[in-house]
N, C-alpha and C. Protein backbone atom coordinates (compact mmCIF):
# COMPACT_ATOMS: atom_id res chain seq x y z
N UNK A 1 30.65 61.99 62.00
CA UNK A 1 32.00 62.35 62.44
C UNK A 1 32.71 63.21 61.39
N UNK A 2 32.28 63.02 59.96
CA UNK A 2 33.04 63.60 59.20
C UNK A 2 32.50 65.21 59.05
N UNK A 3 31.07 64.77 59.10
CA UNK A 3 30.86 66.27 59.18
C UNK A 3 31.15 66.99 60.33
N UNK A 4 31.43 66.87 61.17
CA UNK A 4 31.74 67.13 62.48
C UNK A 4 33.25 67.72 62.19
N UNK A 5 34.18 67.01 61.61
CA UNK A 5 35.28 67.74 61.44
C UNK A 5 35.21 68.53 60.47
N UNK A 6 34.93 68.63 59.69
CA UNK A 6 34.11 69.71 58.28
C UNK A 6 33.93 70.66 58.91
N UNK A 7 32.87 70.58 60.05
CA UNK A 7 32.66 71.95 60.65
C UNK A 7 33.68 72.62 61.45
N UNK A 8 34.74 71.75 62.03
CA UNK A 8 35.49 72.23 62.95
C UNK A 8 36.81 72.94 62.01
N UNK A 9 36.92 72.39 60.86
CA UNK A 9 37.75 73.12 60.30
C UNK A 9 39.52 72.45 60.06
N UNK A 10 40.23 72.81 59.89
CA UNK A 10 41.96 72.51 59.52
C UNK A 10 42.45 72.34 61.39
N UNK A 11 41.76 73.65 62.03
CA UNK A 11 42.53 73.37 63.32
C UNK A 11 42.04 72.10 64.47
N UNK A 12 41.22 71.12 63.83
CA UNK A 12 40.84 70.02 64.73
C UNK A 12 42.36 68.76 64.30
N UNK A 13 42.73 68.91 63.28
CA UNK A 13 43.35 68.16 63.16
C UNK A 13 44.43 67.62 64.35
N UNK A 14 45.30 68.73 64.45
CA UNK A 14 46.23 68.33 65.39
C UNK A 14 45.46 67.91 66.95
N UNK A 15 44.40 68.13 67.02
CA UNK A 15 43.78 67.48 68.50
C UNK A 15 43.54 66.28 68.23
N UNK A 16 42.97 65.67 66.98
CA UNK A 16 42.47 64.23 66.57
C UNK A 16 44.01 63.24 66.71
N UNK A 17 45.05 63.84 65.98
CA UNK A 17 46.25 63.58 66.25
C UNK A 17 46.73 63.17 67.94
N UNK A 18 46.45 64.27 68.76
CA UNK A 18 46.94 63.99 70.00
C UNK A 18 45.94 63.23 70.82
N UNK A 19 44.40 62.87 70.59
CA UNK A 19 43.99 62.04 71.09
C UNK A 19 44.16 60.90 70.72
N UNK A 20 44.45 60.58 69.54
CA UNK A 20 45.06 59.18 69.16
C UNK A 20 46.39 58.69 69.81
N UNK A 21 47.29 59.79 70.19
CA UNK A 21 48.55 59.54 70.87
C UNK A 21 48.08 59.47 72.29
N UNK A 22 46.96 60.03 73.13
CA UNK A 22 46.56 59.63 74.21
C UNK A 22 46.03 58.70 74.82
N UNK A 23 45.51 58.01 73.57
CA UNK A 23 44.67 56.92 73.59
C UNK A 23 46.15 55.56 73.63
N UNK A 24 46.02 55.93 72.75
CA UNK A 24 47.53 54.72 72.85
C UNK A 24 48.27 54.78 73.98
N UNK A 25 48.78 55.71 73.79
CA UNK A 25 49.68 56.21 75.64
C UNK A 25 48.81 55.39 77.00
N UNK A 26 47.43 55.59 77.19
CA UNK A 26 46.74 55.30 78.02
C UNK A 26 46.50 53.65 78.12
N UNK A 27 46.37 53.22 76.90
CA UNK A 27 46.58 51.25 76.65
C UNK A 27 47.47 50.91 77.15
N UNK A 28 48.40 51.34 76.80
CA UNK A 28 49.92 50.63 76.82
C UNK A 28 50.53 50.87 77.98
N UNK A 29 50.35 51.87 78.73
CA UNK A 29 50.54 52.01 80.21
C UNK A 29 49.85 51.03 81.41
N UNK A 30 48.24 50.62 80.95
CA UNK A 30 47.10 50.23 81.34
C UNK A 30 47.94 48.66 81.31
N UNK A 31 48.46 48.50 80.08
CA UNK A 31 48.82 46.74 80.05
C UNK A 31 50.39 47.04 80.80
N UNK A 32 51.14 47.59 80.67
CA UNK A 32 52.46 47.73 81.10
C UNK A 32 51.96 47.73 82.71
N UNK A 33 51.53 48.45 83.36
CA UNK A 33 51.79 48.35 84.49
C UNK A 33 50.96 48.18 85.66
N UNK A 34 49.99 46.48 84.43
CA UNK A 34 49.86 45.37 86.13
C UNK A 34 50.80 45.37 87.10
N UNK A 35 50.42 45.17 88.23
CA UNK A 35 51.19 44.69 89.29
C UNK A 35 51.52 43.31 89.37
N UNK A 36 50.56 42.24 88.95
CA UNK A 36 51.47 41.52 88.68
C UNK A 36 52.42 40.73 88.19
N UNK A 37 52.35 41.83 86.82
CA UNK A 37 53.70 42.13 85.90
C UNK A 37 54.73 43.00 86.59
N UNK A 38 54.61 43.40 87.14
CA UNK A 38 55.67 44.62 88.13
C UNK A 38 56.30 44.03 88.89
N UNK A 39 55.57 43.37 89.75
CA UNK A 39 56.23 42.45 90.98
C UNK A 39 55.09 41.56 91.38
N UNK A 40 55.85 40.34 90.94
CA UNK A 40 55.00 38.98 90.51
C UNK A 40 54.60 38.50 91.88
N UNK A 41 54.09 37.68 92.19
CA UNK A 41 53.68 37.56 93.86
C UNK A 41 54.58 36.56 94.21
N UNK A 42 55.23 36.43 95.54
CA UNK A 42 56.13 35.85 95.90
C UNK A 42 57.59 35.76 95.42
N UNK A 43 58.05 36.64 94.84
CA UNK A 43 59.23 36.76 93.78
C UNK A 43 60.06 36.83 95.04
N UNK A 44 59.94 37.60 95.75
CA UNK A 44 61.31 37.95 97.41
C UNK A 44 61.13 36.41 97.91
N UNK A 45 60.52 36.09 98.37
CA UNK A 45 60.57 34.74 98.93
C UNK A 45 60.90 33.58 98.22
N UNK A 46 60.81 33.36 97.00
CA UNK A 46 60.68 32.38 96.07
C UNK A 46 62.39 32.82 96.18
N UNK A 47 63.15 34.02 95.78
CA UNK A 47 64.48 34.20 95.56
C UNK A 47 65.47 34.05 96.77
N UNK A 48 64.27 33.76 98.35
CA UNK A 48 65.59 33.87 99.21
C UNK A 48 65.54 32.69 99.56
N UNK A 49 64.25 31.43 99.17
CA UNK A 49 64.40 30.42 99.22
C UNK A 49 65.41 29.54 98.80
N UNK A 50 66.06 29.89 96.78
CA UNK A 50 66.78 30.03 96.36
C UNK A 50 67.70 30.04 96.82
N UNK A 51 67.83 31.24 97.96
CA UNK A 51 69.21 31.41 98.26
C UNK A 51 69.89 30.32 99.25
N UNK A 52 68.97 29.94 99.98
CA UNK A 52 68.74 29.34 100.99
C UNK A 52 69.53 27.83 100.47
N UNK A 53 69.13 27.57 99.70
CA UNK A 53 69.38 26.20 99.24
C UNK A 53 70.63 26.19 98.11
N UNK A 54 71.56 27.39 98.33
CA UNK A 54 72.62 27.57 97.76
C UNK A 54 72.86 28.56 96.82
N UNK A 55 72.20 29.14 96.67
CA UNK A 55 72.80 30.57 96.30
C UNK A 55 72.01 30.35 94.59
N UNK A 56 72.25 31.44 94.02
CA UNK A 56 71.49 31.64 92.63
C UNK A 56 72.77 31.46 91.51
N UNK A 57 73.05 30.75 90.54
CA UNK A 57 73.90 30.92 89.49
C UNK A 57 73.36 31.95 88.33
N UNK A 58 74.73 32.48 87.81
CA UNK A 58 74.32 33.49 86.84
C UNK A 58 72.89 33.58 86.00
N UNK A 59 72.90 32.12 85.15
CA UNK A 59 71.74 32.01 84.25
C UNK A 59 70.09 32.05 85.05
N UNK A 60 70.38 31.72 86.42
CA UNK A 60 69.32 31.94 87.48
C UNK A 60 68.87 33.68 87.88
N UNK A 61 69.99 34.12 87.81
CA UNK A 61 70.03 35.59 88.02
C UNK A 61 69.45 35.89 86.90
N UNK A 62 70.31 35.78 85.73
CA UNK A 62 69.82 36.29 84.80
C UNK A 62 68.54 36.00 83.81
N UNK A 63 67.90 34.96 84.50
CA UNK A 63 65.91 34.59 84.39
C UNK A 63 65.71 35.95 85.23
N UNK A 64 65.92 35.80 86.38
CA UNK A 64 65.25 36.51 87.28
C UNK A 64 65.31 37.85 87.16
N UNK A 65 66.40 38.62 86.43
CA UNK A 65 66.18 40.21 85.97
C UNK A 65 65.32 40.34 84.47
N UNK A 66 65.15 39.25 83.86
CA UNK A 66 65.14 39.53 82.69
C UNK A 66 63.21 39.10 83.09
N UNK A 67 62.85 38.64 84.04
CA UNK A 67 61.38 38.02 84.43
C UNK A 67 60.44 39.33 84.70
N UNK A 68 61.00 40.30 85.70
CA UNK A 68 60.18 41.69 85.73
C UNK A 68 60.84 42.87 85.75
N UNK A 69 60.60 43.75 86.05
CA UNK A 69 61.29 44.93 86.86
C UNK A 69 61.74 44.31 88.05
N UNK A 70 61.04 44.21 89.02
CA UNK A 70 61.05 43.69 90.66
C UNK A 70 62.15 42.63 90.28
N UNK A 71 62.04 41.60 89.61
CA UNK A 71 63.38 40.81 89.42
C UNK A 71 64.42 41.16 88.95
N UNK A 72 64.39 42.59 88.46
CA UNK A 72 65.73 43.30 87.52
C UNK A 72 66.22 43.88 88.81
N UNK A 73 65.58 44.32 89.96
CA UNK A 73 66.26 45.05 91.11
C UNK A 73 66.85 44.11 91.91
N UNK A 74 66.01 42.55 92.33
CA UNK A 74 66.40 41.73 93.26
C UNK A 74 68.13 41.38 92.62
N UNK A 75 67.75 41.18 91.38
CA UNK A 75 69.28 40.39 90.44
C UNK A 75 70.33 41.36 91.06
N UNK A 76 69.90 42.55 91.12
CA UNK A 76 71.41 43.60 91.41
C UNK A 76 71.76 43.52 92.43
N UNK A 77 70.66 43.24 93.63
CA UNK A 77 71.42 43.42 94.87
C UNK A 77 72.11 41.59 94.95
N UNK A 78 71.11 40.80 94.44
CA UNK A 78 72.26 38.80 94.70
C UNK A 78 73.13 39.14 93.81
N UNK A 79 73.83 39.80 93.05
CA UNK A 79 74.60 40.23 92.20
C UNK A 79 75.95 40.52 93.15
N UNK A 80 75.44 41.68 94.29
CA UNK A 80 76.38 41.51 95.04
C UNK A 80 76.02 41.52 96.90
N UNK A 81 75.23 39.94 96.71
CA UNK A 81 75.40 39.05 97.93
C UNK A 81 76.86 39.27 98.72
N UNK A 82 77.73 39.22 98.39
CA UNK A 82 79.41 38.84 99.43
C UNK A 82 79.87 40.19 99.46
N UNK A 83 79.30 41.77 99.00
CA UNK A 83 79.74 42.54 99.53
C UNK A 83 79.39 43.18 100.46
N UNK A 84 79.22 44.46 100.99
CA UNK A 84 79.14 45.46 102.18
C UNK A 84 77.79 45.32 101.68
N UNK A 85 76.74 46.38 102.84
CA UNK A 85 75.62 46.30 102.92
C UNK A 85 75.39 47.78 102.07
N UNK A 86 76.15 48.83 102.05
CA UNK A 86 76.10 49.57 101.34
C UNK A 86 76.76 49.54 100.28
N UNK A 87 77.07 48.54 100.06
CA UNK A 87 77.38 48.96 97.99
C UNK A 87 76.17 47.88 97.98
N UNK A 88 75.43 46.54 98.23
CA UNK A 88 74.24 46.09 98.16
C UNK A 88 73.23 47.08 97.70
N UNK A 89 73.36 47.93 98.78
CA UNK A 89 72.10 48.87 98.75
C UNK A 89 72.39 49.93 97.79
N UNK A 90 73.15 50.04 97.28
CA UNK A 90 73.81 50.94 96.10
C UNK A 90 73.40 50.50 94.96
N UNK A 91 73.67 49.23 94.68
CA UNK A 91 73.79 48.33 93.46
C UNK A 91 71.86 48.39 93.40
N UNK A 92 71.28 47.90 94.49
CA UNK A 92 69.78 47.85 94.60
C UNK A 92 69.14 49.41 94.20
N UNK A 93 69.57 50.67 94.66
CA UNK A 93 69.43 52.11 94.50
C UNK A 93 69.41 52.28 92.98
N UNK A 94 70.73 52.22 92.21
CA UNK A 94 71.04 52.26 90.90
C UNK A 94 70.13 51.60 89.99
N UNK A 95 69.47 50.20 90.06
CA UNK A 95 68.87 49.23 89.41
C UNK A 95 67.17 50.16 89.56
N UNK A 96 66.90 50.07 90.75
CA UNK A 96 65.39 50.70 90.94
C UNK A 96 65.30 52.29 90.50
N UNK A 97 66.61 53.20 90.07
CA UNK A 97 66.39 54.26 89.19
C UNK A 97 66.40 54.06 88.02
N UNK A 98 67.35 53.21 87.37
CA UNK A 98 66.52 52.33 85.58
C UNK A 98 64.87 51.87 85.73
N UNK A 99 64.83 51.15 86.85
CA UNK A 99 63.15 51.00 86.89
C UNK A 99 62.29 51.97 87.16
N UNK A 100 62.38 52.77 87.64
CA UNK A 100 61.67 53.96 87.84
C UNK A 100 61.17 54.68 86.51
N UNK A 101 62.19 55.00 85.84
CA UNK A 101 62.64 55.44 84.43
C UNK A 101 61.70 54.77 83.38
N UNK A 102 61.99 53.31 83.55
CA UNK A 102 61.23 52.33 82.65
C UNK A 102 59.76 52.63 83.08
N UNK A 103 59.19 52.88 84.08
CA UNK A 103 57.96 52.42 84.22
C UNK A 103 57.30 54.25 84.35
N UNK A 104 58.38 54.75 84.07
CA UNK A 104 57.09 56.54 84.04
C UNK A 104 57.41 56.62 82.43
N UNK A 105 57.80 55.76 81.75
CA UNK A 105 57.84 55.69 80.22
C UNK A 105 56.79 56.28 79.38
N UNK A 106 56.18 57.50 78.92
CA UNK A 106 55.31 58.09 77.81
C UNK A 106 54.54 58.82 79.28
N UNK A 107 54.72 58.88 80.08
CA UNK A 107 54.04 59.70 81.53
C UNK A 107 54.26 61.33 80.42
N UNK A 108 55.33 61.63 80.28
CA UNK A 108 55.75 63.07 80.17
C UNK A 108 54.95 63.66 79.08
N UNK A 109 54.79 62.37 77.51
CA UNK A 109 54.38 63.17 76.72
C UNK A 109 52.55 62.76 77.14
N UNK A 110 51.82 61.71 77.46
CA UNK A 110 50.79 62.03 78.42
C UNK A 110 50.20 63.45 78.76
N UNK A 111 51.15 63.67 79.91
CA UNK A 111 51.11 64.94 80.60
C UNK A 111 50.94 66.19 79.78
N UNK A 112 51.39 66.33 78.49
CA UNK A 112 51.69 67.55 77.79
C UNK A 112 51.20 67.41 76.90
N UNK A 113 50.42 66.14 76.07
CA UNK A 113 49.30 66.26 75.52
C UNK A 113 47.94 67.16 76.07
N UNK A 114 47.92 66.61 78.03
CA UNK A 114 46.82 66.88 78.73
C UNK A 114 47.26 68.82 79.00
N UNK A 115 48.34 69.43 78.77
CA UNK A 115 48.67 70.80 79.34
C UNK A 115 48.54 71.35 77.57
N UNK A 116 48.82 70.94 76.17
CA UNK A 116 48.96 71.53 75.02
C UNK A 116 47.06 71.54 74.74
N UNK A 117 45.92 70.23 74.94
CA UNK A 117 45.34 70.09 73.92
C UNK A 117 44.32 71.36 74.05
N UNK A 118 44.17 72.33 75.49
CA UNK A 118 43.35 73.07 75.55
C UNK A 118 43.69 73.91 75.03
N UNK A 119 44.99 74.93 74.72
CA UNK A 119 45.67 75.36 74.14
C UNK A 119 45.48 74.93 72.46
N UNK A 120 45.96 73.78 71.90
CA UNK A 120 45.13 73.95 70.70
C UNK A 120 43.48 73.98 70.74
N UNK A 121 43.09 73.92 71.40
CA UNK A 121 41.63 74.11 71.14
C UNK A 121 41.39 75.93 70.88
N UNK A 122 42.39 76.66 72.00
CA UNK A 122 42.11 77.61 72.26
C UNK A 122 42.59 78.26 70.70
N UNK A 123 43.47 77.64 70.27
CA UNK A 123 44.49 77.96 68.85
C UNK A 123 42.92 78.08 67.43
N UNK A 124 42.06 77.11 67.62
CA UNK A 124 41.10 76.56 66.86
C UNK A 124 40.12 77.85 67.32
N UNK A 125 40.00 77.91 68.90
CA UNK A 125 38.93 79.11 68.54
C UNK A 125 39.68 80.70 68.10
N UNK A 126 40.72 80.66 68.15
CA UNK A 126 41.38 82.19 67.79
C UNK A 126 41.14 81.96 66.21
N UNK A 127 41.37 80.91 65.59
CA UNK A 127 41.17 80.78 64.22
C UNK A 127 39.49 81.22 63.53
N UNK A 128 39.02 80.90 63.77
CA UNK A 128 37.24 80.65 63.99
C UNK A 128 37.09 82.63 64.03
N UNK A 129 37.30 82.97 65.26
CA UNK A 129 37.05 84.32 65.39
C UNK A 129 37.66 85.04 64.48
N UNK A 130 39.28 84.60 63.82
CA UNK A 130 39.22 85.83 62.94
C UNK A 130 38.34 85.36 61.45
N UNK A 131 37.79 84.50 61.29
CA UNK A 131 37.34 83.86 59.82
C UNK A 131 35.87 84.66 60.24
N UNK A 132 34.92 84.87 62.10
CA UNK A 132 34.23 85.72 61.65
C UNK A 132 34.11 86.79 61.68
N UNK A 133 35.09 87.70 61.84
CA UNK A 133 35.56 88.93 62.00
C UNK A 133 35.92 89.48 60.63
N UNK A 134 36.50 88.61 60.30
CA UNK A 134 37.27 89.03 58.76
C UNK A 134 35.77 88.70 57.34
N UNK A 135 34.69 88.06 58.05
CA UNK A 135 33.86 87.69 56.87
C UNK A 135 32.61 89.32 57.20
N UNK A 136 33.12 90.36 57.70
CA UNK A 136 31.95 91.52 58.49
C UNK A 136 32.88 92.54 57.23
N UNK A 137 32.03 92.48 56.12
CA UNK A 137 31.56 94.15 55.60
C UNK A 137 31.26 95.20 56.05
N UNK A 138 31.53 96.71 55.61
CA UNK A 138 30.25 98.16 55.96
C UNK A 138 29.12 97.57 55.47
N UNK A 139 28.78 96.21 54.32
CA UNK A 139 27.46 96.29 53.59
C UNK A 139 26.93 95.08 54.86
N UNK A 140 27.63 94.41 55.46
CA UNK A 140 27.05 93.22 56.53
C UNK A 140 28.26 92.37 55.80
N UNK A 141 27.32 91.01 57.00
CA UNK A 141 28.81 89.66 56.74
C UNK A 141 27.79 88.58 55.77
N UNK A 142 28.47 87.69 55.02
CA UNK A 142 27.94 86.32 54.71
C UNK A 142 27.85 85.85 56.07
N UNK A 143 26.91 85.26 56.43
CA UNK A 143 25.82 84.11 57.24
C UNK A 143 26.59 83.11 56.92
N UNK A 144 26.85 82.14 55.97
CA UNK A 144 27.69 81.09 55.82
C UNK A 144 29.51 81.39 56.07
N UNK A 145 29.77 81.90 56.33
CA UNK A 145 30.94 82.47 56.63
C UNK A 145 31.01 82.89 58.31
N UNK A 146 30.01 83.34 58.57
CA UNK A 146 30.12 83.71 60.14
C UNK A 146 29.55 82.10 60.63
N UNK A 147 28.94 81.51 60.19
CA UNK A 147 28.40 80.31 60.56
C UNK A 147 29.16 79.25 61.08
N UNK A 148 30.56 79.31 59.71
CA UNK A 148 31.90 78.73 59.48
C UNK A 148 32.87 78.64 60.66
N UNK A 149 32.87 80.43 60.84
CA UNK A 149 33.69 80.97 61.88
C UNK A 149 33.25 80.02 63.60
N UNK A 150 32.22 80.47 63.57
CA UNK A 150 31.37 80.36 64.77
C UNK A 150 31.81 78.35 65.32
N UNK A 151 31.56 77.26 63.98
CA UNK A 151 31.73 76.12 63.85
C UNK A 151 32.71 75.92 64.71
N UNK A 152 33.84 76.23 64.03
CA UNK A 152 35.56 76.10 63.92
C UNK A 152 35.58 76.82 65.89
N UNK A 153 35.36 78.06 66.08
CA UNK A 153 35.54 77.93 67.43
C UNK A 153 35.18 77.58 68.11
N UNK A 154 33.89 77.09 68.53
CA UNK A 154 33.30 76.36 69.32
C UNK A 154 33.46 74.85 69.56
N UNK A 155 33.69 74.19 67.76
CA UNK A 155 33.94 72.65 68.23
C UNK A 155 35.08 72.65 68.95
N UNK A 156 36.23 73.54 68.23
CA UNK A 156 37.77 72.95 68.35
C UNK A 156 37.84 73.33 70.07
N UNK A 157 36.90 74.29 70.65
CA UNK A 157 36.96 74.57 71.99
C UNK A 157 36.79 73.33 72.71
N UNK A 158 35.55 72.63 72.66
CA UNK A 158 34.89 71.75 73.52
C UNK A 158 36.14 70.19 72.96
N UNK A 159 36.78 70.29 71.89
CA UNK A 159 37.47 68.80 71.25
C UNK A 159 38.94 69.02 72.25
N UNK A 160 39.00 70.39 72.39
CA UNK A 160 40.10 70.42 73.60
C UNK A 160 40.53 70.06 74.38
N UNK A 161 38.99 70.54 74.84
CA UNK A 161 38.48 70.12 76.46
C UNK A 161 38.68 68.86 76.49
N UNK A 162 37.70 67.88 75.91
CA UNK A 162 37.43 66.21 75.55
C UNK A 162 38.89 65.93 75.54
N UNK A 163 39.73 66.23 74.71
CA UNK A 163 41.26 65.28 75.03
C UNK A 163 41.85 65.82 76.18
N UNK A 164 42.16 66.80 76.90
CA UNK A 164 43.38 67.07 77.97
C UNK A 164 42.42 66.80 78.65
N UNK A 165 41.01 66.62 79.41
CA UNK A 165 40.41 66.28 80.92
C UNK A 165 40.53 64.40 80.80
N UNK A 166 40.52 63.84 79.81
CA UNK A 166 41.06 62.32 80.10
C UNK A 166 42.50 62.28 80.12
N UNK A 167 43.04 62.94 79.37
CA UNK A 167 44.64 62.89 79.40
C UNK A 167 45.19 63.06 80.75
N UNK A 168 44.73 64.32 81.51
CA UNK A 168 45.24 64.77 82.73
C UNK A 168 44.79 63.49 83.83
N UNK A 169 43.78 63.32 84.02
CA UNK A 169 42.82 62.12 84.61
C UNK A 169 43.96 60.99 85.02
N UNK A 170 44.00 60.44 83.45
CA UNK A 170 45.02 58.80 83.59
C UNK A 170 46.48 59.58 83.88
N UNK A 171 47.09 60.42 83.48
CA UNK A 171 48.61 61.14 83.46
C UNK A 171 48.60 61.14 85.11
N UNK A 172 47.36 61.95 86.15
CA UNK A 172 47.80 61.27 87.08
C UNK A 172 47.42 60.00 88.06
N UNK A 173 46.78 59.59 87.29
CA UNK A 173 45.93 57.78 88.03
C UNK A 173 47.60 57.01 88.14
N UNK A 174 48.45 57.35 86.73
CA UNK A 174 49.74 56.61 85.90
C UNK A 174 50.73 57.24 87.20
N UNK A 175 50.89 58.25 87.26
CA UNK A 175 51.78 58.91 88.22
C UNK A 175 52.00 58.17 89.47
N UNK A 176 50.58 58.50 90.11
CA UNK A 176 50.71 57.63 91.15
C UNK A 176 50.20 55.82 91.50
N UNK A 177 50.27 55.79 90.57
CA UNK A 177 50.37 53.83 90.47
C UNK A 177 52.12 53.84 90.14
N UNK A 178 52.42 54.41 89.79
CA UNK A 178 54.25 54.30 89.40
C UNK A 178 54.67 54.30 91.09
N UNK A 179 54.21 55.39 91.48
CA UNK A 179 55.09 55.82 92.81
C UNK A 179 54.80 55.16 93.90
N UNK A 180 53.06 54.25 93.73
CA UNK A 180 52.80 53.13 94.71
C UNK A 180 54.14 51.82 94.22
N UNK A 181 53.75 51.32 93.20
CA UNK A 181 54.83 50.48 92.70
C UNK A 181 56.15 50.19 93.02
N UNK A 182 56.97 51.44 92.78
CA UNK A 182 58.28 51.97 93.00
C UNK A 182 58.33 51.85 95.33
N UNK A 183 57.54 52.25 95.67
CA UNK A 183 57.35 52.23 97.37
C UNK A 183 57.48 51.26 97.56
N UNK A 184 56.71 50.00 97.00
CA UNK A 184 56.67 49.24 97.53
C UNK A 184 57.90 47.98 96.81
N UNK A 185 58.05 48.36 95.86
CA UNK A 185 59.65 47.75 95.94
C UNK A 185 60.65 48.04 96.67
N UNK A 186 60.48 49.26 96.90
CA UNK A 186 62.13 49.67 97.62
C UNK A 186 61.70 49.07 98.95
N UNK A 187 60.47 48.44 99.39
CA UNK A 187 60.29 48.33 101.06
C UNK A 187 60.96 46.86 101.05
N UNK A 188 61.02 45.95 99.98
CA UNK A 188 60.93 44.38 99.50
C UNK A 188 62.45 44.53 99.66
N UNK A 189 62.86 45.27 98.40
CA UNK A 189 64.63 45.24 98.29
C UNK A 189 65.33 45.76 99.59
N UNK A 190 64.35 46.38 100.67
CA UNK A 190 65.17 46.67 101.64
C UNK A 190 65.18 45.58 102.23
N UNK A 191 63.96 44.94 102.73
CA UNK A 191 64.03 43.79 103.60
C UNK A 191 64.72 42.59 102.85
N UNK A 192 65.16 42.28 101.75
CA UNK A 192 66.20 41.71 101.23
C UNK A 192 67.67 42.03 101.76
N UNK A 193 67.78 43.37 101.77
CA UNK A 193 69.27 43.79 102.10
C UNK A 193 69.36 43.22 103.41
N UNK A 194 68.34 43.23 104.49
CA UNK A 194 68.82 43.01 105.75
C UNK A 194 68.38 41.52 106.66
N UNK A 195 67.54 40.68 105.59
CA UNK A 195 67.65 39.01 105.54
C UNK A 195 69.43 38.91 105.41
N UNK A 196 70.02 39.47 104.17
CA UNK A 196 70.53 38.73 103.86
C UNK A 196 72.00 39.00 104.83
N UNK A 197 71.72 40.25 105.79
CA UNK A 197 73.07 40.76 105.96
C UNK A 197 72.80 40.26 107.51
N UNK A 198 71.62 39.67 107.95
CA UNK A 198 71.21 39.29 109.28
C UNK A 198 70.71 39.91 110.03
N UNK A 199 69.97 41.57 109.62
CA UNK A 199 69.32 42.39 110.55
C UNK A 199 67.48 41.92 110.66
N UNK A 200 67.61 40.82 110.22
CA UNK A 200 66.13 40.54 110.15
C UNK A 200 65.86 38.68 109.61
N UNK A 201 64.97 38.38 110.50
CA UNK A 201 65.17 36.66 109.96
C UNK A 201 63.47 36.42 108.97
């Protein structure tokens, strides 16, 4: 490995850099957003049971936003149980755009690791070409110098490649597991709004 970067030269660095930030990015998304850490199974029913048997007190509410996302949206709309159905659904709207937010968390820099790293690669082979361009005499070039050149563009090309085609990959596997997620809450918090307002038993 070490010789491997030896050959590639100063411009592998910043790719080794951003695959380490991809790599991490890709864990921590991977553990962040089980589903059923997202929205625990039975959480709507378990809360209208709750309700059922007298309503939720604050410190109950406030388990229940502080338990998932999916419980941070339900809390807003029993938050405001005794008003209109549209400030409900307002209060529920507002809460599931903080969650939204929360859960496309490191998506962006992801994404622009996967759109920059070919680009530095491409940065690594522009480097490479002028080291063997610039090593060519009228008398000929050093061989270890064009060798150098040749190294440096070719690895940093293919180390490019290797980080932005997994980056792009999970950036959108992550995308759309968010936007399944996010669907299928707003379908839960709706049928909450209209248990509770009587358009549905």
């Amino acid at each position: 490995m070490i010789a491997l970067i030896e050959a590639a030269g100063w411009p592998i660095w910043p790719l080794i850099i951003a695959s380490i930030l991809s790599l991490a990015i890709i864990f921590e998304r991977f553990y962040t957003l089980r589903r059923g850490q997202i929205i625990p199974p039975s959480l709507l029913k378990n809360s209208l049971e709750n309700l059922k048997r007298g309503g939720m007190e604050a410190n109950a509410l406030r388990a229940l936003a502080d338990g998932s996302p999916f419980g941070r949206i339900l809390a807003a709309g029993l938050r405001n149980l005794n008003s209109s159905r549209e400030v409900m659904k307002e209060a529920l709207e507002e809460s599931g755009r903080a969650v939204a937010h929360d859960l496309g968390r490191y998506l962006p820099a992801l994404g622009t690791i996967a759109s920059v790293a070919p680009l530095l690669g491409l940065l690594g082979t522009v480097i490479g070409m002028v080291e063997i361009f610039g090593s060519q005499t009228p008398t000929g070039g050093n061989p270890a110098v064009l060798a150098h050149g040749i190294s440096v563009a070719l690895y940093n090309t293919a180390f490019g490649l290797i980080v932005a085609i997994p980056s792009m990959i999970f950036y959108r596997y992550f995308r759309a597991r968010v936007d399944t997620l996010l669907t299928e809450m707003e379908q839960q918090a709706l049928m909450l709004v209209e248990i509770v307002h009587g358009e549905r038993k």
